[in-house]
C-alpha atoms as a PDB file:
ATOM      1  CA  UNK A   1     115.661 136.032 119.737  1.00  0.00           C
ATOM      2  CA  UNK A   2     118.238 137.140 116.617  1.00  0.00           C
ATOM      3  CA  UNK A   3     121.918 137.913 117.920  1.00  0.00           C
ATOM      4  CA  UNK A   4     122.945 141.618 118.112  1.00  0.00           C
ATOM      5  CA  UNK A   5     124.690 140.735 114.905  1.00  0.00           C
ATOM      6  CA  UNK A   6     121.713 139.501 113.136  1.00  0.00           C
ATOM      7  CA  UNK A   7     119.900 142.509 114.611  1.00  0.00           C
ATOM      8  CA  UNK A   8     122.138 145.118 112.726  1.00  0.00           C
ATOM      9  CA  UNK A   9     121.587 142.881 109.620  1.00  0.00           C
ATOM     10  CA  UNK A  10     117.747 143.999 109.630  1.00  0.00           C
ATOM     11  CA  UNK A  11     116.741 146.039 106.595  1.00  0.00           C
ATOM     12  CA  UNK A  12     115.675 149.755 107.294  1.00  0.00           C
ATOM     13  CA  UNK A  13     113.130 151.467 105.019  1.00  0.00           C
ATOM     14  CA  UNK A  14     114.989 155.172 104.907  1.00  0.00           C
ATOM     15  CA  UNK A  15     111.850 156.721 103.833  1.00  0.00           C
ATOM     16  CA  UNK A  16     109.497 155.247 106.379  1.00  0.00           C
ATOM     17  CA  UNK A  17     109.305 156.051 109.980  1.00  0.00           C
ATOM     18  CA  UNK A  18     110.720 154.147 112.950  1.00  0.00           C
ATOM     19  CA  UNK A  19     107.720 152.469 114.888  1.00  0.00           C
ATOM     20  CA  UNK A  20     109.273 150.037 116.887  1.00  0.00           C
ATOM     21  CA  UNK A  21     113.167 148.666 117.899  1.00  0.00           C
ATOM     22  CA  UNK A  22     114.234 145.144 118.354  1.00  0.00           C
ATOM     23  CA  UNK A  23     115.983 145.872 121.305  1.00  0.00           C
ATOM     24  CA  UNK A  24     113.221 148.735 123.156  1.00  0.00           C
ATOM     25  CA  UNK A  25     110.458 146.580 122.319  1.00  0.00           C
ATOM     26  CA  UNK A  26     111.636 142.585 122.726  1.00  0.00           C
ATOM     27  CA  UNK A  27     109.341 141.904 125.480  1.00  0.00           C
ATOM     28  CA  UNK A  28     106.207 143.442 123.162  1.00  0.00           C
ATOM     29  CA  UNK A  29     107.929 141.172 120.280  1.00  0.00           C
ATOM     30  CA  UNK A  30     108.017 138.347 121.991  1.00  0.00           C
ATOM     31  CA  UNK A  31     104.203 138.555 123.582  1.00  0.00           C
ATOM     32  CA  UNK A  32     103.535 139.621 120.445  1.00  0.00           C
ATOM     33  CA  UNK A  33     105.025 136.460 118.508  1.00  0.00           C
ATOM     34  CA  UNK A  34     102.673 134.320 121.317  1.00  0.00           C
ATOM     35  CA  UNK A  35      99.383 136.100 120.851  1.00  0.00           C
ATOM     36  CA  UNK A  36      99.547 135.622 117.242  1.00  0.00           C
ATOM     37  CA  UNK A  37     101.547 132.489 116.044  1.00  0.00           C
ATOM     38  CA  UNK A  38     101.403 130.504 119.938  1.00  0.00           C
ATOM     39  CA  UNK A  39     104.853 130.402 119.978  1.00  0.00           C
ATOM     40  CA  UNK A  40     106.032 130.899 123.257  1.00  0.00           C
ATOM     41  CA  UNK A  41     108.929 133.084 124.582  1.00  0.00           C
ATOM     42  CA  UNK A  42     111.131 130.059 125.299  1.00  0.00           C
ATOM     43  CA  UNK A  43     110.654 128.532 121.632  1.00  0.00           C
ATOM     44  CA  UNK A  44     111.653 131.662 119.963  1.00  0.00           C
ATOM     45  CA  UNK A  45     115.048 131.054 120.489  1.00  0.00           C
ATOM     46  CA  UNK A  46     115.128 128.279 118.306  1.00  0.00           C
ATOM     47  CA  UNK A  47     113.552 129.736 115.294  1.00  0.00           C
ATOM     48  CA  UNK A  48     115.871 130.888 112.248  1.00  0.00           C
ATOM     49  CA  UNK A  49     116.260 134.667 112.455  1.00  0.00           C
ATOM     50  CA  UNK A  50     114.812 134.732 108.907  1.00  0.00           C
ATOM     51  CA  UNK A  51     112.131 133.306 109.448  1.00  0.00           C
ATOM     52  CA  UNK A  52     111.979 134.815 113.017  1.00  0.00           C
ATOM     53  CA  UNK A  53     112.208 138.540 110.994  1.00  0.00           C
ATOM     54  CA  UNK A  54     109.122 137.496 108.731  1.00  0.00           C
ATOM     55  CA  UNK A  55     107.402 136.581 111.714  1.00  0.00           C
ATOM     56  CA  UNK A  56     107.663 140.113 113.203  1.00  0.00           C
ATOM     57  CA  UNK A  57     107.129 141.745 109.937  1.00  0.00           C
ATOM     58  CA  UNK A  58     103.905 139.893 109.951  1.00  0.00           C
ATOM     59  CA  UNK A  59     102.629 140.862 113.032  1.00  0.00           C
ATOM     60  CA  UNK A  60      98.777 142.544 113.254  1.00  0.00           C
ATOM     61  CA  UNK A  61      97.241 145.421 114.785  1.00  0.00           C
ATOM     62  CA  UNK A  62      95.664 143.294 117.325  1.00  0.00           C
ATOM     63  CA  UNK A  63      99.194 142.236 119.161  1.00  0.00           C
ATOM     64  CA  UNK A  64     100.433 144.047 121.642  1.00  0.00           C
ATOM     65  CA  UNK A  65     103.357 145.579 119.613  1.00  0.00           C
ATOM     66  CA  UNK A  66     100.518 146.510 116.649  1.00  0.00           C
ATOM     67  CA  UNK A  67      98.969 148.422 119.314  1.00  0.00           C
ATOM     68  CA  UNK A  68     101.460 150.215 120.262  1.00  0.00           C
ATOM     69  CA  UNK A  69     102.752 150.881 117.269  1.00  0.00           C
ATOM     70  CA  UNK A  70      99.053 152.174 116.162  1.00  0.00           C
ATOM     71  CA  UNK A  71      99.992 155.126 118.820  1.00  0.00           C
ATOM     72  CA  UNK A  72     102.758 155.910 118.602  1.00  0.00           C
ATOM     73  CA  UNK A  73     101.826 155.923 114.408  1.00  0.00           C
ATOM     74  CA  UNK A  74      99.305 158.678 115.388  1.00  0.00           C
ATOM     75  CA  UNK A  75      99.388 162.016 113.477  1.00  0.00           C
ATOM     76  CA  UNK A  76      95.750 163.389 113.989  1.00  0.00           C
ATOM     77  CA  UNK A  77      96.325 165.916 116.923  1.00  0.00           C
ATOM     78  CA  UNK A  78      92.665 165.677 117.625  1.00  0.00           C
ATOM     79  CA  UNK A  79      92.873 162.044 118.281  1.00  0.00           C
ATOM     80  CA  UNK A  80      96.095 162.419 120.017  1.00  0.00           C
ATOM     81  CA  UNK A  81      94.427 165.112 122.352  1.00  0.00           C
ATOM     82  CA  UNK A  82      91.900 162.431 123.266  1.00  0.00           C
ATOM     83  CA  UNK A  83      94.636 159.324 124.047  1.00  0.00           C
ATOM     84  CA  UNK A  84      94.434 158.179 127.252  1.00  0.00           C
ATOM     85  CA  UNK A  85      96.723 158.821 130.065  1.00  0.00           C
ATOM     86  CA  UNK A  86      98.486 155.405 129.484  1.00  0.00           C
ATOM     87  CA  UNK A  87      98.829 155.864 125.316  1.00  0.00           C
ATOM     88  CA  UNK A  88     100.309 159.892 126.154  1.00  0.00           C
ATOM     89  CA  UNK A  89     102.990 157.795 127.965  1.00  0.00           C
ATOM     90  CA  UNK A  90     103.520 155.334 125.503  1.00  0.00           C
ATOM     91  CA  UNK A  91     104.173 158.058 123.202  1.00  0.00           C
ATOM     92  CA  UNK A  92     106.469 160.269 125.094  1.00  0.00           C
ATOM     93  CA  UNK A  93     108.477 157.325 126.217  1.00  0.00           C
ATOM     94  CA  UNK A  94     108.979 156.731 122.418  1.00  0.00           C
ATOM     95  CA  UNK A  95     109.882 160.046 121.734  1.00  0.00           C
ATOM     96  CA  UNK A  96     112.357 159.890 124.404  1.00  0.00           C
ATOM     97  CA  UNK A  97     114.100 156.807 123.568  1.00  0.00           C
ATOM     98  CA  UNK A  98     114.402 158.067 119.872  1.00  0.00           C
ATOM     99  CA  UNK A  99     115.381 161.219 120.823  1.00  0.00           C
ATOM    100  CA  UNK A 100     118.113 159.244 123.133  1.00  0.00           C
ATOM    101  CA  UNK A 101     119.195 157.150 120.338  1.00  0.00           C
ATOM    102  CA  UNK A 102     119.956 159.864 118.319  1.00  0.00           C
ATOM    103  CA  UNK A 103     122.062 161.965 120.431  1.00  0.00           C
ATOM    104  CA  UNK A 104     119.660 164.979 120.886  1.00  0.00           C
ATOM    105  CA  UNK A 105     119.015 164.821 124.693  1.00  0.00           C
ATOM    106  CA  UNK A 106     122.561 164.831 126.451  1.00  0.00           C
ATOM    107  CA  UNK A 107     124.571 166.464 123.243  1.00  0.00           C
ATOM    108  CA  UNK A 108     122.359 169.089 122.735  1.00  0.00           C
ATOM    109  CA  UNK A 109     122.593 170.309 126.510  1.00  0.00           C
ATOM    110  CA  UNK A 110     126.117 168.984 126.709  1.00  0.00           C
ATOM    111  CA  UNK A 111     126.587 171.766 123.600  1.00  0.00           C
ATOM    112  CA  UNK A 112     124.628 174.443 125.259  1.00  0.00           C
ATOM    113  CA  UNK A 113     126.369 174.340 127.865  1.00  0.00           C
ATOM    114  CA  UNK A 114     129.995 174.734 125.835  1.00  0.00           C
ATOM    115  CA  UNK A 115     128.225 177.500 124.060  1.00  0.00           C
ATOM    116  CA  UNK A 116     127.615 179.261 127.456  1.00  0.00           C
ATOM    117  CA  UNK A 117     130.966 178.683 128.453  1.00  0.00           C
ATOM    118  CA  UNK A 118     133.011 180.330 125.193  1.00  0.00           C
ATOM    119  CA  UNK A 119     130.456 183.549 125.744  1.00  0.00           C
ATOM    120  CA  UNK A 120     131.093 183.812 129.538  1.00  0.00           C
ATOM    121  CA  UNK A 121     134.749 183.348 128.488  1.00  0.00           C
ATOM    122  CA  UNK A 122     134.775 186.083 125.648  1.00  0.00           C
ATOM    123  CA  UNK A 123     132.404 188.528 127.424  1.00  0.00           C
ATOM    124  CA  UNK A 124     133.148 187.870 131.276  1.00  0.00           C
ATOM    125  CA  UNK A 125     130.513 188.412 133.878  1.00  0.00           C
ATOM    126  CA  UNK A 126     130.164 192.150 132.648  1.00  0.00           C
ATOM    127  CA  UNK A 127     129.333 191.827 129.538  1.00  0.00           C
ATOM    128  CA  UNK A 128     132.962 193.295 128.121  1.00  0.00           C
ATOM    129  CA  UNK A 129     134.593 191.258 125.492  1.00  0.00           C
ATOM    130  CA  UNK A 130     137.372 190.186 127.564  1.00  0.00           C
ATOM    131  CA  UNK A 131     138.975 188.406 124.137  1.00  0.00           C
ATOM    132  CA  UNK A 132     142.435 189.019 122.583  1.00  0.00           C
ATOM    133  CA  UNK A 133     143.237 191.177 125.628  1.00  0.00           C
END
């Protein structure tokens, strides 16, 4: 597996959606990297992290991390209505960890909850604008 340093090095397409995460999905990487290539977990330690990143990038739809990928991919809502149980939670997992990794969950309630706060404060329990008084 690539450092954390040679992690950050990895190019990101801007334009292009985030499918999968070194870190989120290393075990799926690494059964991945075996299902395809043979090279077992142990081994991949040893490989170059270019050539480890090519690897990855070369991965199919028929490894474990190109199926997962394939769902979470998904835009149709008609075949997303007919995922099973087990691909809904692969999906909402996703969403959560993205959703995580971008701040939304715990800032957006932590700001809520300021916003509550300076009303309460201004307007008191009544509903009077208790400010500059």
């Amino acid at each position: 597996m690539p450092s954390q340093e040679e992690k950050n090095k990895a190019v990101d397409f801007p334009n292009q959606p985030q499918v999968y995460d070194w870190e989120f999905d290393s075990d799926l990487i690494e059964q991945s990297l075996t299902a395809q290539y043979g090279i077992l977990p142990y081994a991949q330690g040893c490989i170059r992290y270019k050539d480890w990143a090519m690897l990855v990038a070369g991965l199919n739809a028929q490894t474990p991390l190109g199926q997962v990928v394939a769902v979470r991919m998904e835009q149709d809502s008609e075949t997303i209505r007919r995922f099973s149980a087990q691909q809904k939670k692969i999906r909402a997992e996703w969403q959560k960890f993205l959703a995580q990794k971008a701040g939304g969950c715990t800032d957006a309630k932590k700001a809520l909850e300021n916003l509550q706060m300076a009303f309460k404060q201004m307007y008191g329990t009544g509903g009077e604008m208790n400010a500059g008084r």
